[in-house]
N, C-alpha and C. Protein backbone atom coordinates (compact mmCIF):
# COMPACT_ATOMS: atom_id res chain seq x y z
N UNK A 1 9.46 24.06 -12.99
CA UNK A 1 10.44 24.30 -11.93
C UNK A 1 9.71 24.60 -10.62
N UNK A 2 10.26 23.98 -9.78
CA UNK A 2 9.49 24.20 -8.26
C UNK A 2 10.23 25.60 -7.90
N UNK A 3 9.68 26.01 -6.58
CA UNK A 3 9.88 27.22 -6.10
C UNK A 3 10.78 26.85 -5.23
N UNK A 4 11.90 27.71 -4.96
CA UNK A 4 12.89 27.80 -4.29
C UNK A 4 12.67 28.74 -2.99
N UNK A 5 13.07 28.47 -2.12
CA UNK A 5 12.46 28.76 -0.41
C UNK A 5 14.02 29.55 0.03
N UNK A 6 13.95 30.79 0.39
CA UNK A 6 15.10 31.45 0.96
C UNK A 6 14.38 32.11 2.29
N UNK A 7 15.61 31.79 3.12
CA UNK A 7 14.63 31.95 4.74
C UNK A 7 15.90 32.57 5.58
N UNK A 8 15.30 33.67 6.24
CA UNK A 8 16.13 34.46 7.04
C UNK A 8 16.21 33.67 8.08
N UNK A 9 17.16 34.14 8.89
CA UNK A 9 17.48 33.15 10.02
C UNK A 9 17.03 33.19 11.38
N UNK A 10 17.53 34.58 11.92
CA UNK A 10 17.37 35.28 13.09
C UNK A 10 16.07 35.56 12.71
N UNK A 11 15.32 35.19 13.92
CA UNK A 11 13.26 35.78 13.74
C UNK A 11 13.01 34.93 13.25
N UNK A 12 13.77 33.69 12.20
CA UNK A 12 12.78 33.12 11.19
C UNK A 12 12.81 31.19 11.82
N UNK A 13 13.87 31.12 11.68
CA UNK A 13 14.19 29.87 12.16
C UNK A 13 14.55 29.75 13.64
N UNK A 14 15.25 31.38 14.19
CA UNK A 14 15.80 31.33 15.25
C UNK A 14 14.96 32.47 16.28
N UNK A 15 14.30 31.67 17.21
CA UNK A 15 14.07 33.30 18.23
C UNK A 15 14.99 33.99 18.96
N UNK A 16 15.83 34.69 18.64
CA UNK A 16 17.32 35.59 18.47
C UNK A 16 17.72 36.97 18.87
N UNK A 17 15.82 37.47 18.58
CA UNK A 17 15.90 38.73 18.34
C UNK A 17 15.87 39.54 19.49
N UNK A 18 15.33 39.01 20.85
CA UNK A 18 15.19 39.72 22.04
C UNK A 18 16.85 38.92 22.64
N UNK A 19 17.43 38.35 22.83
CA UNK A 19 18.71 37.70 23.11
C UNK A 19 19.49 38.62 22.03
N UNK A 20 19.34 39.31 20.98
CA UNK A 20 20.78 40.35 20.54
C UNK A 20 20.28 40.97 21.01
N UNK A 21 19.66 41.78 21.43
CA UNK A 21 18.86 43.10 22.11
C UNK A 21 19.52 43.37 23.73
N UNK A 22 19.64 41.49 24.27
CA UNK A 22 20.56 41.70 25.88
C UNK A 22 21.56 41.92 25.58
N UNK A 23 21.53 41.42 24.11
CA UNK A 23 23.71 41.48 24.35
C UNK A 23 24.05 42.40 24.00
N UNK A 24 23.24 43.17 22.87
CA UNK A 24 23.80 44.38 22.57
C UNK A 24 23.62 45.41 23.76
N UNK A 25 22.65 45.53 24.46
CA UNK A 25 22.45 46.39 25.63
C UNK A 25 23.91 45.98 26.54
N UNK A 26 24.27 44.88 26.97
CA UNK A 26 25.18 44.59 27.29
C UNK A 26 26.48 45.37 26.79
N UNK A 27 27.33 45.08 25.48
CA UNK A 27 28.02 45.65 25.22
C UNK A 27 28.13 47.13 25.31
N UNK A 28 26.60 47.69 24.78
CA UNK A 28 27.21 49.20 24.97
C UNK A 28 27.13 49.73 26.04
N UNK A 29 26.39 49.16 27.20
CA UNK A 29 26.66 49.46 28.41
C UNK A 29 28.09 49.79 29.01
N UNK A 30 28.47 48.46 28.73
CA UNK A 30 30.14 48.19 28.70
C UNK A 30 30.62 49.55 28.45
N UNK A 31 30.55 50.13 27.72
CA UNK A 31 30.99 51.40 27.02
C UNK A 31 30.17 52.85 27.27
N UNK A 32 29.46 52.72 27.83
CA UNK A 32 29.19 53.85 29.04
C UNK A 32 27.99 53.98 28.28
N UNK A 33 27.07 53.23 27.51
CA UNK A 33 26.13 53.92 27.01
C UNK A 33 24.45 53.13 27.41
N UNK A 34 23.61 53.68 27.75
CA UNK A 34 22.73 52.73 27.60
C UNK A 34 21.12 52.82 26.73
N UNK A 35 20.64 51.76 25.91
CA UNK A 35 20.30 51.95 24.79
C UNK A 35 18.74 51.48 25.08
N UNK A 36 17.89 51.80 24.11
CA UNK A 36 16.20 51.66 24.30
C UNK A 36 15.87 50.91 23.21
N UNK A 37 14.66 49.76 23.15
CA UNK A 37 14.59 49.18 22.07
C UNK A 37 13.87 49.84 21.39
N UNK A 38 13.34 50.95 21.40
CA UNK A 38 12.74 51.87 20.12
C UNK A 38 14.13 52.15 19.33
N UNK A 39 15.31 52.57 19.71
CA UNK A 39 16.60 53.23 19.03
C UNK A 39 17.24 51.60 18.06
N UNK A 40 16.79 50.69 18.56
CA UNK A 40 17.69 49.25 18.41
C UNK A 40 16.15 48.36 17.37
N UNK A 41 15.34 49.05 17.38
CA UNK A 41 14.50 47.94 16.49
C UNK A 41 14.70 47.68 14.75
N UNK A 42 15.05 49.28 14.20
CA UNK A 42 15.51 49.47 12.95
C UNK A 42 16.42 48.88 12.65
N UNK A 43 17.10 47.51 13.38
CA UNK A 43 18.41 47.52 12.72
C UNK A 43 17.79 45.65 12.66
N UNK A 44 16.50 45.26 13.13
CA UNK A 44 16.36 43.80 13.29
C UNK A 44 15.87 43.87 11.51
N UNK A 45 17.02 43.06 11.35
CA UNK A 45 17.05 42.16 9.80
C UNK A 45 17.88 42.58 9.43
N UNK A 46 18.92 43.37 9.32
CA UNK A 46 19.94 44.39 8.52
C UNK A 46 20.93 43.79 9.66
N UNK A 47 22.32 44.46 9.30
CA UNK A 47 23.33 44.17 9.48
C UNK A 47 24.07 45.35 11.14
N UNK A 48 25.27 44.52 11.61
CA UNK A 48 26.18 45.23 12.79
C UNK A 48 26.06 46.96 11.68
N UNK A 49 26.52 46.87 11.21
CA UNK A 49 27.00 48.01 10.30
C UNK A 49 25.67 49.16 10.64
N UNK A 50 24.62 48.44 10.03
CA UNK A 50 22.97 49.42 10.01
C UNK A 50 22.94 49.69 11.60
N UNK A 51 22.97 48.83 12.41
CA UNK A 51 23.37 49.15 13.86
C UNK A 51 23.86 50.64 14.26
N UNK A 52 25.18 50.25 13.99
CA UNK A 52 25.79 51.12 13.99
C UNK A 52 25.53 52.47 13.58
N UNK A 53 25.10 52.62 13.04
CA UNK A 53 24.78 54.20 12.40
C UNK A 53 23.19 54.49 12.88
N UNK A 54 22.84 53.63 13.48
CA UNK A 54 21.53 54.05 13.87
C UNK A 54 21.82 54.47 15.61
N UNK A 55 22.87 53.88 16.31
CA UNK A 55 22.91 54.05 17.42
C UNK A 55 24.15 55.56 17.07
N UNK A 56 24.65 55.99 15.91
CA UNK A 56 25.37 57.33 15.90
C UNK A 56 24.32 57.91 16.03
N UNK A 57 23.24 57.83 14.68
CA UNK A 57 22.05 58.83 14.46
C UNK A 57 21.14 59.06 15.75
N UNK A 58 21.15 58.22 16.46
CA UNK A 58 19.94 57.79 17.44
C UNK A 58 21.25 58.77 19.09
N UNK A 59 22.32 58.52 19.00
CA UNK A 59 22.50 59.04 20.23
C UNK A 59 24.36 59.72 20.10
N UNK A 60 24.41 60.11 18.99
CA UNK A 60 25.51 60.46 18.38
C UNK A 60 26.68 60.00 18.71
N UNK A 61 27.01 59.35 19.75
CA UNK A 61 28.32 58.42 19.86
C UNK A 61 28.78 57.34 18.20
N UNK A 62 29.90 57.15 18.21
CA UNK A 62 30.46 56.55 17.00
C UNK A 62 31.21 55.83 17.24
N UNK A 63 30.45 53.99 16.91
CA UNK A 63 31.15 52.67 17.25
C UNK A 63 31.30 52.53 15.57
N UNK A 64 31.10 53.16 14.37
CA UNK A 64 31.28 52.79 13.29
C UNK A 64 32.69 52.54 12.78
N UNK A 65 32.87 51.49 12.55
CA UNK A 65 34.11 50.83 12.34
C UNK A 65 35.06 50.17 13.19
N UNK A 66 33.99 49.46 14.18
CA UNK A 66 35.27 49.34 15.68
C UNK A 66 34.50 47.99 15.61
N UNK A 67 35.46 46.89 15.22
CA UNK A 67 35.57 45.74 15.32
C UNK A 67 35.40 45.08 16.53
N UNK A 68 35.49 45.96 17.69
CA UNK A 68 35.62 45.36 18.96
C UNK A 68 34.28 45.01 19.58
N UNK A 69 33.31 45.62 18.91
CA UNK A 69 32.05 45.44 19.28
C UNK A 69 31.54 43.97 18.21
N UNK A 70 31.67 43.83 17.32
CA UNK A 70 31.40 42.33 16.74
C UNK A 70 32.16 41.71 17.12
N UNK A 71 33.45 41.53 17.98
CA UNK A 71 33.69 40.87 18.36
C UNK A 71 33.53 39.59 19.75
N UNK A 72 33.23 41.61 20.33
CA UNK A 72 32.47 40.87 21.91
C UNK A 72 30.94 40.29 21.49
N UNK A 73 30.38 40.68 20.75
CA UNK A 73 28.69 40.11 20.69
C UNK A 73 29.25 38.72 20.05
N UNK A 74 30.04 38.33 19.10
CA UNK A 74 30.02 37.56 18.65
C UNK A 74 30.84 36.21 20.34
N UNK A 75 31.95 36.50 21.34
CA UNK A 75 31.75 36.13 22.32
C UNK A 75 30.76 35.22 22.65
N UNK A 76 29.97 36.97 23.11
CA UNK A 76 28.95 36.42 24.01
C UNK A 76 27.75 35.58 23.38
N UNK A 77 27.85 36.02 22.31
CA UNK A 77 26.37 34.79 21.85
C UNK A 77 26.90 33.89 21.63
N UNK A 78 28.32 32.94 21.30
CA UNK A 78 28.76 32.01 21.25
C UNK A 78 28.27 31.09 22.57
N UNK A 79 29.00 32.13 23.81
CA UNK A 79 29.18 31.59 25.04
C UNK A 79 27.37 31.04 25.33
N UNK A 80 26.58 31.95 25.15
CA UNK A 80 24.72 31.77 25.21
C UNK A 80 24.95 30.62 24.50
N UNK A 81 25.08 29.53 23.30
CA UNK A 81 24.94 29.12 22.75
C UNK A 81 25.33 27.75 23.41
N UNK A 82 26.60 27.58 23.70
CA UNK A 82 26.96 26.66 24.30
C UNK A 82 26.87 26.35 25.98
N UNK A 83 26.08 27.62 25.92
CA UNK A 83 25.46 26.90 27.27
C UNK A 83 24.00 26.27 27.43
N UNK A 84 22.92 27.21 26.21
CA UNK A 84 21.99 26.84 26.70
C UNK A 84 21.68 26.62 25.33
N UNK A 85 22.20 26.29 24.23
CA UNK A 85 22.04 25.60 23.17
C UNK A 85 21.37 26.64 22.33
N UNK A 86 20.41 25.97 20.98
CA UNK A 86 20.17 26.93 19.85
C UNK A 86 18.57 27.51 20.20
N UNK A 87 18.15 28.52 20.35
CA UNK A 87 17.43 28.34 20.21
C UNK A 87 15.94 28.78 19.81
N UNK A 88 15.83 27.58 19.12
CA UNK A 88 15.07 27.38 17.77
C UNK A 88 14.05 27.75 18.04
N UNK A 89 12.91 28.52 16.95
CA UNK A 89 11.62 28.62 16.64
C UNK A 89 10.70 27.41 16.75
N UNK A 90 9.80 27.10 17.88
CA UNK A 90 8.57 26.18 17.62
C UNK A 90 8.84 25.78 16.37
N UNK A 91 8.99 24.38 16.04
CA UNK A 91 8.13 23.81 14.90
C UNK A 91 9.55 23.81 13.76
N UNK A 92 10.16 24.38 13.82
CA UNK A 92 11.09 24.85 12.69
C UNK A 92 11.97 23.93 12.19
N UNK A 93 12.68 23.10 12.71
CA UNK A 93 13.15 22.30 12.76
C UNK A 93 12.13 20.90 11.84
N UNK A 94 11.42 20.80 12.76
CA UNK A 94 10.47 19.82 12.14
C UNK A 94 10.15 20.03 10.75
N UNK A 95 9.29 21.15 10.24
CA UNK A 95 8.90 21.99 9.49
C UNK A 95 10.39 22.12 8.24
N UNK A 96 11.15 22.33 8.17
CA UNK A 96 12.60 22.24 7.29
C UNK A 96 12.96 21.03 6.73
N UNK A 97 13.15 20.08 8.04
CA UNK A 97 13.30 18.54 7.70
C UNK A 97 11.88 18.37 6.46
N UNK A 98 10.78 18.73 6.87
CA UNK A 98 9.84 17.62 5.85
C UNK A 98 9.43 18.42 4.78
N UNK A 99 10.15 20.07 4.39
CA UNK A 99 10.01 20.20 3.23
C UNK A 99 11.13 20.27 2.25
N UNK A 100 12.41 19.87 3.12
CA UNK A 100 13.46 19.15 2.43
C UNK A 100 13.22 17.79 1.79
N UNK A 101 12.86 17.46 2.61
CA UNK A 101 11.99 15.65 1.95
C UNK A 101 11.44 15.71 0.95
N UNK A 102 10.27 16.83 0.88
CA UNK A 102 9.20 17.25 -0.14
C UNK A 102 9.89 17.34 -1.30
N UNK A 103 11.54 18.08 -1.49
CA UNK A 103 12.01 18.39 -2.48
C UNK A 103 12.39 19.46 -3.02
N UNK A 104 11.72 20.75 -1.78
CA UNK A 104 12.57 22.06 -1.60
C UNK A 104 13.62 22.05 -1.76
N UNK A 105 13.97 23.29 -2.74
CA UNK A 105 15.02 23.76 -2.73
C UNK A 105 15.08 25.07 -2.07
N UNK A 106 16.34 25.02 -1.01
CA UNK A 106 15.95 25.66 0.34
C UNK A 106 17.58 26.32 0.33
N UNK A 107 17.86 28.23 0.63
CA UNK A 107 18.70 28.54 1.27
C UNK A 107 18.71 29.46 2.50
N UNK A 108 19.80 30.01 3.12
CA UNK A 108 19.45 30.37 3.89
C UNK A 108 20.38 31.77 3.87
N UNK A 109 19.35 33.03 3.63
CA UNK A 109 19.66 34.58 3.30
C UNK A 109 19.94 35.22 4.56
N UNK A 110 20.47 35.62 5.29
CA UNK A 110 20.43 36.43 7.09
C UNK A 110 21.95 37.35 7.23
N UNK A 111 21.43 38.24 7.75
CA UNK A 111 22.39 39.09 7.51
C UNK A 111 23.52 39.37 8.69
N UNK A 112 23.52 37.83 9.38
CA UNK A 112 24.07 37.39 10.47
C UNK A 112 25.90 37.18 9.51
N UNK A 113 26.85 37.41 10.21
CA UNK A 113 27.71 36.45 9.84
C UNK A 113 27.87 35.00 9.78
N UNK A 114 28.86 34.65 7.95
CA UNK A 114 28.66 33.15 7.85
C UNK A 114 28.76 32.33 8.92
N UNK A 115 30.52 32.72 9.59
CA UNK A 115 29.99 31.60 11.12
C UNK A 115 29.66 31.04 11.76
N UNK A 116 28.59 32.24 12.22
CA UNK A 116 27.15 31.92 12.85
C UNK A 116 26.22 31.47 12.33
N UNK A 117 26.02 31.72 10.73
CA UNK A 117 24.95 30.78 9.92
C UNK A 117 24.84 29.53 10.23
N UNK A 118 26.46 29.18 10.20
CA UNK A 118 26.73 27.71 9.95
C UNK A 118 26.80 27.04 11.08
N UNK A 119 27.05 27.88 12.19
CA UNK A 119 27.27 27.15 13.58
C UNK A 119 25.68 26.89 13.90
N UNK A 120 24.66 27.57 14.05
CA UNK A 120 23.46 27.79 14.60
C UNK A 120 22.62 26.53 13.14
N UNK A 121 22.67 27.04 12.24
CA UNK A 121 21.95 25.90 11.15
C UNK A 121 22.54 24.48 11.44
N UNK A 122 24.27 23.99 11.62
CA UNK A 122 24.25 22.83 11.86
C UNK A 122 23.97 22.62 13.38
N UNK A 123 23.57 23.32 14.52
CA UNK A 123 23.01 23.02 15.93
C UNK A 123 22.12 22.35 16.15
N UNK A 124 21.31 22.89 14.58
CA UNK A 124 19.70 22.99 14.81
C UNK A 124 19.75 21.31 14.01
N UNK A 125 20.90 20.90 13.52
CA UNK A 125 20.59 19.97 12.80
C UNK A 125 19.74 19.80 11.38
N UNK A 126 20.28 21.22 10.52
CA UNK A 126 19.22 20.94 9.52
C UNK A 126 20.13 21.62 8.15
N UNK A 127 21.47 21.79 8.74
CA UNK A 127 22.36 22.40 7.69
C UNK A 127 22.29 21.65 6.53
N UNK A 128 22.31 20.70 6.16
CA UNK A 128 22.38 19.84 4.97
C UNK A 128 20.88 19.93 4.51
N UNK A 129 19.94 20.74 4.81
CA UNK A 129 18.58 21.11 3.88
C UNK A 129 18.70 21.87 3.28
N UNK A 130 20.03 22.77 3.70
CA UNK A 130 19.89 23.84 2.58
C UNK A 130 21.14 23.77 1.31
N UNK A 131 21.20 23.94 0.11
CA UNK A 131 21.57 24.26 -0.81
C UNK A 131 22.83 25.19 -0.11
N UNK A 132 22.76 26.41 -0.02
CA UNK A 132 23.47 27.57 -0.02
C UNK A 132 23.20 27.96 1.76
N UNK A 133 24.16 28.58 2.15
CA UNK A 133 23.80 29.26 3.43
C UNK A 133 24.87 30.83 3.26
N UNK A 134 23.66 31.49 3.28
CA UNK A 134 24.80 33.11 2.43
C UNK A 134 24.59 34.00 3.35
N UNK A 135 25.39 34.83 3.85
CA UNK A 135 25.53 36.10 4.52
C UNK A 135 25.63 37.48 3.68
N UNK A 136 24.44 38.58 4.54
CA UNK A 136 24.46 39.50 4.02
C UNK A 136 25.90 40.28 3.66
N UNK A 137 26.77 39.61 4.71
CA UNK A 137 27.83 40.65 4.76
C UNK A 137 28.88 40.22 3.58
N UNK A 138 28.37 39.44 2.73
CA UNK A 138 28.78 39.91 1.51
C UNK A 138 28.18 40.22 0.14
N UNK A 139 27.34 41.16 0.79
CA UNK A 139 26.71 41.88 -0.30
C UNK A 139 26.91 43.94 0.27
N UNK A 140 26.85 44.58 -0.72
CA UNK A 140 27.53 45.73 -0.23
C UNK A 140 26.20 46.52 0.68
N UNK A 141 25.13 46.16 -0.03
CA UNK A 141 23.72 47.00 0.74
C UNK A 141 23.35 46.16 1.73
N UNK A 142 22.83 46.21 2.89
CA UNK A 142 21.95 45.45 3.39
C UNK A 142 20.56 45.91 3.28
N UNK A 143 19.91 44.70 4.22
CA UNK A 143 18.04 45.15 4.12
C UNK A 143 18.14 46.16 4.40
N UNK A 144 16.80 46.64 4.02
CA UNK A 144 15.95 46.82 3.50
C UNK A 144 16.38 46.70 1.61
N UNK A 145 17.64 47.02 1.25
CA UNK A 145 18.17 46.70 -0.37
C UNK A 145 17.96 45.07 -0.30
N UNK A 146 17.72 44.72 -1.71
CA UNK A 146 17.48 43.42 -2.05
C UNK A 146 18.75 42.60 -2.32
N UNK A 147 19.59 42.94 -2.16
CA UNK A 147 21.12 42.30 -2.75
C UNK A 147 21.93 41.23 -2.39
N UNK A 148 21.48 40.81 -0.79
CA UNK A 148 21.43 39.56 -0.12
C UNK A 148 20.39 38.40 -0.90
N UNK A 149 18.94 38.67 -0.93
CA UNK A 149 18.30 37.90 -1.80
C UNK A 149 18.90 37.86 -3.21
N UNK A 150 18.90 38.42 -4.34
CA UNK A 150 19.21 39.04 -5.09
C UNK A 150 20.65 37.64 -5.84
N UNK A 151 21.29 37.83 -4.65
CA UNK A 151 22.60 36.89 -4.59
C UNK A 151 22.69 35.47 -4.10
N UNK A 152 21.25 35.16 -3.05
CA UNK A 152 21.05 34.17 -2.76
C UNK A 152 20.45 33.43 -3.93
N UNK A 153 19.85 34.21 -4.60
CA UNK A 153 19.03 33.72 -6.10
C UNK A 153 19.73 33.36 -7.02
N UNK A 154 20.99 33.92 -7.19
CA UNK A 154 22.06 33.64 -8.17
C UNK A 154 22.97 32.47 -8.12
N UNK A 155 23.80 32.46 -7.42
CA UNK A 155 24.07 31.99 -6.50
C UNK A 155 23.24 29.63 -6.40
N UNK A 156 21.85 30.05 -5.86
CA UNK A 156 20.87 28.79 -6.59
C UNK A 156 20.48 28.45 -8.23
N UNK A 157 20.96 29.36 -8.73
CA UNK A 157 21.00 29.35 -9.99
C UNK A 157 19.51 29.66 -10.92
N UNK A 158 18.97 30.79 -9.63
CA UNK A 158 17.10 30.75 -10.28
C UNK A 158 17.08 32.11 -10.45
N UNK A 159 16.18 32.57 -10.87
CA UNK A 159 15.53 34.28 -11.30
C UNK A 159 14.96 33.91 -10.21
N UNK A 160 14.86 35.73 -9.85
CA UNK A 160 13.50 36.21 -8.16
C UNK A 160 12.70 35.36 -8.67
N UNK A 161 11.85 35.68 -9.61
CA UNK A 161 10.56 35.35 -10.01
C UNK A 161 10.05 33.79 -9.48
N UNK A 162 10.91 32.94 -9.16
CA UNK A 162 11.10 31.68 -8.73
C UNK A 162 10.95 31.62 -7.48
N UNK A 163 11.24 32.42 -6.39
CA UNK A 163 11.69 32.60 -5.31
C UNK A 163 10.94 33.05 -4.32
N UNK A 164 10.55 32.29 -3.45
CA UNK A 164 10.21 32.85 -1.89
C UNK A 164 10.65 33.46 -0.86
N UNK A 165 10.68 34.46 -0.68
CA UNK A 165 11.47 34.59 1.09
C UNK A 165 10.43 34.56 2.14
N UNK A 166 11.01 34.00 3.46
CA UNK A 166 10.57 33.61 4.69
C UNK A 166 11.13 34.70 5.85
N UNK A 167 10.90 35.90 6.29
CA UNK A 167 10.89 37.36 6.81
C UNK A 167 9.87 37.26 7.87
N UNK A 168 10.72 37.55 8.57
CA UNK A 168 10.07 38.21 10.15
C UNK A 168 10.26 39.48 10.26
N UNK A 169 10.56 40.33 9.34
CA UNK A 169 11.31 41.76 9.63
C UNK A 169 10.40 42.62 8.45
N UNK A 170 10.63 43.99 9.02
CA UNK A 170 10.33 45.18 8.37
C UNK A 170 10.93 45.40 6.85
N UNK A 171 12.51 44.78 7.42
CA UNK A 171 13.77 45.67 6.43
C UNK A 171 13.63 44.41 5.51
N UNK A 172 13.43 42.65 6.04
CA UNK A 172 13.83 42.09 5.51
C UNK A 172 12.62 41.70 4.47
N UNK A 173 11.41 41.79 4.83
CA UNK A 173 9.95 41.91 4.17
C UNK A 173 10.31 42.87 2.88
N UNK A 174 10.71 43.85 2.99
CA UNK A 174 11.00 44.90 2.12
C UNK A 174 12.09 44.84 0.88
N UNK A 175 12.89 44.04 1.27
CA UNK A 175 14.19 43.22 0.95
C UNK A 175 13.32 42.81 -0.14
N UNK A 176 12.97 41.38 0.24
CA UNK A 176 12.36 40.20 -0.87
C UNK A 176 11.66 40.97 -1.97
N UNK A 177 10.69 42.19 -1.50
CA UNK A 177 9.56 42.82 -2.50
C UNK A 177 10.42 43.19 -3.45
N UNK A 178 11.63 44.16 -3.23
CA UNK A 178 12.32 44.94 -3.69
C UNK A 178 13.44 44.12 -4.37
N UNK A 179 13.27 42.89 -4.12
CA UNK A 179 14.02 42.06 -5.26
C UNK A 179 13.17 41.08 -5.99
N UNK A 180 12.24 41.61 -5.87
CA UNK A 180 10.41 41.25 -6.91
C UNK A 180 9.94 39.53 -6.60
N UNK A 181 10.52 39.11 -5.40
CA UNK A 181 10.12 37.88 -4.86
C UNK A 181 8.69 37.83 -3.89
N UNK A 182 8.46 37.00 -4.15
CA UNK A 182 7.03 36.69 -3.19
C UNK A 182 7.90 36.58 -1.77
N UNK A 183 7.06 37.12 -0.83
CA UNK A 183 7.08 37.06 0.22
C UNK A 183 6.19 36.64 1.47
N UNK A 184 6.34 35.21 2.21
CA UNK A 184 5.48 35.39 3.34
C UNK A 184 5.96 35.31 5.12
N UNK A 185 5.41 36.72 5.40
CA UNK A 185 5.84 36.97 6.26
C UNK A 185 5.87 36.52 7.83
N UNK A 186 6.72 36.14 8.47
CA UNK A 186 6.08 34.76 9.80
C UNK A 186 5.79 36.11 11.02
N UNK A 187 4.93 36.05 11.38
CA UNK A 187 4.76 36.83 12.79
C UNK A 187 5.45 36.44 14.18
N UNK A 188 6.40 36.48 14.11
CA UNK A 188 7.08 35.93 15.58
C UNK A 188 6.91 37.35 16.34
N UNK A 189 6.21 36.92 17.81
CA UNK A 189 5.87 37.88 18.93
C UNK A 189 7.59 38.09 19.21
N UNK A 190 8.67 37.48 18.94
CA UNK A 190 9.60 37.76 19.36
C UNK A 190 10.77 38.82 18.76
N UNK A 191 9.99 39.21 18.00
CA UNK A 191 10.55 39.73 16.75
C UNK A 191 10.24 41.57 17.15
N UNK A 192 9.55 41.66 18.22
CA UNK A 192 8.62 43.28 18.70
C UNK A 192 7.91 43.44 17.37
N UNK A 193 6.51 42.96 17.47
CA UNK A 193 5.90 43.75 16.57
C UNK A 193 6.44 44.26 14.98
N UNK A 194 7.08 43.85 14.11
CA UNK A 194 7.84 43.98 13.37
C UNK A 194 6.34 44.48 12.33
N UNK A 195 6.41 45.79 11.38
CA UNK A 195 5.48 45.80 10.60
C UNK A 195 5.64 44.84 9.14
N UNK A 196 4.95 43.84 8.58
CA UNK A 196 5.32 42.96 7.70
C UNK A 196 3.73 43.38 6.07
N UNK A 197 3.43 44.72 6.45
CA UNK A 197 2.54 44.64 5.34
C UNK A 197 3.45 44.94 4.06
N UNK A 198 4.81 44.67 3.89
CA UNK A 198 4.65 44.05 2.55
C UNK A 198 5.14 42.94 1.81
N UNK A 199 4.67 42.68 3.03
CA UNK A 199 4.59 40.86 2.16
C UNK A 199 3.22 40.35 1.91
N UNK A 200 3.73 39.67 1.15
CA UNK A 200 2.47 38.51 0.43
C UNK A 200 1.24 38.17 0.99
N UNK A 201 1.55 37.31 2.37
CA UNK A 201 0.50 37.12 3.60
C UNK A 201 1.59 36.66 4.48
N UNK A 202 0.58 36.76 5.51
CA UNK A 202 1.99 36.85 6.93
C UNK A 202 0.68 35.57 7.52
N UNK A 203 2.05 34.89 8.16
CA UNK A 203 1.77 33.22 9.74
C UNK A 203 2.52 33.36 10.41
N UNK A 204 1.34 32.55 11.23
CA UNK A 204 2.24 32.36 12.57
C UNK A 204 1.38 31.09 12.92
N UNK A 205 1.38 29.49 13.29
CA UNK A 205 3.02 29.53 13.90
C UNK A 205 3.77 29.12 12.87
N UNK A 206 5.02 28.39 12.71
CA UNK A 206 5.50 28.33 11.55
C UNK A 206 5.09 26.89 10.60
N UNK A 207 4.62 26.32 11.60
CA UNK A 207 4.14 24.63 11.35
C UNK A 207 3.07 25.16 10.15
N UNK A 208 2.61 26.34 10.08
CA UNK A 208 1.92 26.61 8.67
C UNK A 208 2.19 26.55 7.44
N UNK A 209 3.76 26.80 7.42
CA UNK A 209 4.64 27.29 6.48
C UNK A 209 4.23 26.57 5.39
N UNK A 210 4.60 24.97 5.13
CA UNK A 210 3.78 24.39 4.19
C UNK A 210 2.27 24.29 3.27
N UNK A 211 1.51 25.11 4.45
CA UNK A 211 0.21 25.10 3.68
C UNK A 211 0.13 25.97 2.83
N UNK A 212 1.00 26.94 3.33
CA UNK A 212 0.91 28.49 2.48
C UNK A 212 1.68 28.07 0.86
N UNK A 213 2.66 26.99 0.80
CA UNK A 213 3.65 27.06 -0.50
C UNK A 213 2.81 26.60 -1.53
């Protein structure tokens, strides 16, 4: 049995991560608050929800449970999207297409809503490489818990043990280990410094990705 490839989205396929960072600064501005990316880095790979309780813990105001804030981010990154299109990680695109060819079996784990999985993966033109395209937000833990992978594995019909994840993140590096999958971790500068020692071995750029499988 070949190895099955599960790849986060945001950081991984998508450079995303400094663009939610405007919008979220954006929104809570909106709302009288204004936020630092030391308070906002813990939440890159994990879910609105982990957000949320980090910006209670971090500055005690409480957006937990107020729909109105995924709603406007979800807006405004739409509106980013269709103006200035997807956009994609160096190489990534390319890099997907030819190890779909190869015969990967490929999904896609991110703890983005489905939606947006599906809007941004078919942008990029590469939705039909993957098998499965699954959102954290239906699994009850997010990253740093393994239960997104965990389900993406099931789901493809394989044991971890089979399984790769593709992590730009702290929470989401931690994720894969903790659901006993190999992990290699991509270094995107866009990602702030994300610590990735526990994964497997960490690249950059992604046009590597193949040499490493």
């Amino acid at each position: 049995m070949d190895r099955v490839l599960l790849f986060d989205m945001d950081g991984v396929l998508l450079n995303s991560e400094s663009l939610h960072f405007r919008i979220w600064t954006q929104i809570f501005a909106e709302r009288g608050l204004a936020i630092d990316f030391d308070h906002y880095k813990g939440c890159i790979g994990s879910t609105v929800a982990h957000l949320m309780e980090l910006i209670y813990q971090g500055y005690g105001m409480d957006f937990r449970g107020d729909e109105s804030l995924r709603v406007r981010f979800a807006q405004l990154k739409e509106e980013y999207i269709r103006t200035h299109g997807v956009p994609a990680v160096d190489g990534a695109v390319e890099t997907i297409r030819a190890l779909h060819a190869q015969g990967y079996r490929m999904a896609v784990a991110s703890s983005s809503p489905q939606h947006y999985i599906e809007l941004c993966t078919s942008a990029m033109g590469v939705a039909d490489c993957f098998e499965v395209l699954f959102s954290g937000e239906r699994v009850k833990r997010p990253k740093p818990a393994p239960d997104i992978f965990l389900a993406a594995a099931a789901q493809m019909g394989v044991s971890p043990d089979w399984c790769t994840v593709i992590e730009d993140s702290f929470n989401g590096s931690r994720a894969a280990k903790a659901a006993g999958m190999d992990c290699l971790g991509f270094a995107n500068p866009d990602s702030g410094a994300q610590d990735l020692s526990a994964a497997d071995r960490i690249f950059y750029p992604f046009s590597q990705l193949p040499q490493l499988l």
